[in-house]
Protein backbone atom coordinates (compact mmCIF):
# COMPACT_ATOMS: atom_id res chain seq x y z
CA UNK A 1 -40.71 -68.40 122.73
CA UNK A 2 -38.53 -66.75 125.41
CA UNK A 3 -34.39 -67.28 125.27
CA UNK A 4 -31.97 -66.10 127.63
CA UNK A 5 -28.21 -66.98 128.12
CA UNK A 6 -27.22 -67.85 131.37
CA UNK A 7 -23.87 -69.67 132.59
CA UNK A 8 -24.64 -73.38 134.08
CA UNK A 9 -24.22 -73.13 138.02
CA UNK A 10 -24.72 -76.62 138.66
CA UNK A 11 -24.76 -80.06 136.41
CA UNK A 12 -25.20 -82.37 139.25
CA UNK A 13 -27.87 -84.09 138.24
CA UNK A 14 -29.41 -86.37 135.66
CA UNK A 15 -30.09 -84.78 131.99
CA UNK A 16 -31.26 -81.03 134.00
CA UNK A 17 -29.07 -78.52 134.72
CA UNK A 18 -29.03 -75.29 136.81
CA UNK A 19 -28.88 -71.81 134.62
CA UNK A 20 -28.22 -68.98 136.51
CA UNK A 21 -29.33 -65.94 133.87
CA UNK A 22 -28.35 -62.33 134.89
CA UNK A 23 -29.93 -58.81 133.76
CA UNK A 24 -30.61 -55.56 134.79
CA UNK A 25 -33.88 -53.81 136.00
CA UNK A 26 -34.97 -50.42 136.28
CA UNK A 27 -35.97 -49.10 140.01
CA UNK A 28 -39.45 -47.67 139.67
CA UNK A 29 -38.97 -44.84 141.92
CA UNK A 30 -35.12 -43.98 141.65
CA UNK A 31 -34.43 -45.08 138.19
CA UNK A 32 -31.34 -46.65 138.94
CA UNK A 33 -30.58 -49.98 137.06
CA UNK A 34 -29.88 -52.58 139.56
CA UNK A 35 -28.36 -56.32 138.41
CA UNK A 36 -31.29 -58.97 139.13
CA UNK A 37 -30.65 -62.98 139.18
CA UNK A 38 -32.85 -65.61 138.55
CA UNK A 39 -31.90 -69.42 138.60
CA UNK A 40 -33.49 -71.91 136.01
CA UNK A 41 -33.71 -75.99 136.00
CA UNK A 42 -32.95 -76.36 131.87
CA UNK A 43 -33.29 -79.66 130.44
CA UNK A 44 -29.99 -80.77 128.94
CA UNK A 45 -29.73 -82.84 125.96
CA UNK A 46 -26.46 -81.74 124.84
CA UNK A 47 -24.10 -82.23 127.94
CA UNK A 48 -23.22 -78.89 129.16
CA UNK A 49 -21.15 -78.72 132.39
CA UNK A 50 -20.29 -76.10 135.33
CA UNK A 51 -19.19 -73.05 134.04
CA UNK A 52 -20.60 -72.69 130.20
CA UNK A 53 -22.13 -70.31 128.56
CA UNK A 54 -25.34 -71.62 127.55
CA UNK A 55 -28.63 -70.61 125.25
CA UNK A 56 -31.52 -71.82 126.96
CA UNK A 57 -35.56 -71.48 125.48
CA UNK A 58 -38.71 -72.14 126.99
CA UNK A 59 -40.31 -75.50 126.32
CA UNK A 60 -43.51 -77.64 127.03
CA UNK A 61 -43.51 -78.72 131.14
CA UNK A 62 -40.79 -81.53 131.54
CA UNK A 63 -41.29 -82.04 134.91
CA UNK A 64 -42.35 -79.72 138.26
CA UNK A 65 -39.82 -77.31 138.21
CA UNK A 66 -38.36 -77.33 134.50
CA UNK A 67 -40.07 -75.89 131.99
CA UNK A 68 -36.88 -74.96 129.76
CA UNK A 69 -34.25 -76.74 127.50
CA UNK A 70 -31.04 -75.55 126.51
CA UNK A 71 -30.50 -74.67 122.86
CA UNK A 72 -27.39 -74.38 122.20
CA UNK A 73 -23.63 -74.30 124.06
CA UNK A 74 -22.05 -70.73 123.49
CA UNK A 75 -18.65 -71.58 125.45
């Protein structure tokens, strides 16, 4: 299973939060690392709010748009 730790964005709604995971990819041509962003919808059994530091894995479809859960609460 993929993980990646992301900070929560948004906690807005209902049991699903917004992870917003950064890392860095390599330019094909000029080699130069660039920072890349990607926003998921995590399930959220644990409560996390804006601002934390969270673990997230990929799970079984929950719904149309979130297909991971977070794992654990880093900060």
């Amino acid at each position: 299973m993929k993980t990646f730790i992301g900070t929560v964005k948004s906690a807005k709604m209902d049991k699903t939060v917004v992870v917003e995971v950064v890392t860095f990819r390599q330019h094909p041509l000029y080699l130069k690392r660039y920072k890349f962003t990607k926003r998921f919808l995590a399930h959220d059994p644990l409560g996390a709010k804006e601002g934390d530091k969270v673990q997230i894995k990929e799970s079984r479809p929950i719904s149309r748009r979130k297909h991971w859960q977070i794992s654990q609460i880093i900060n």
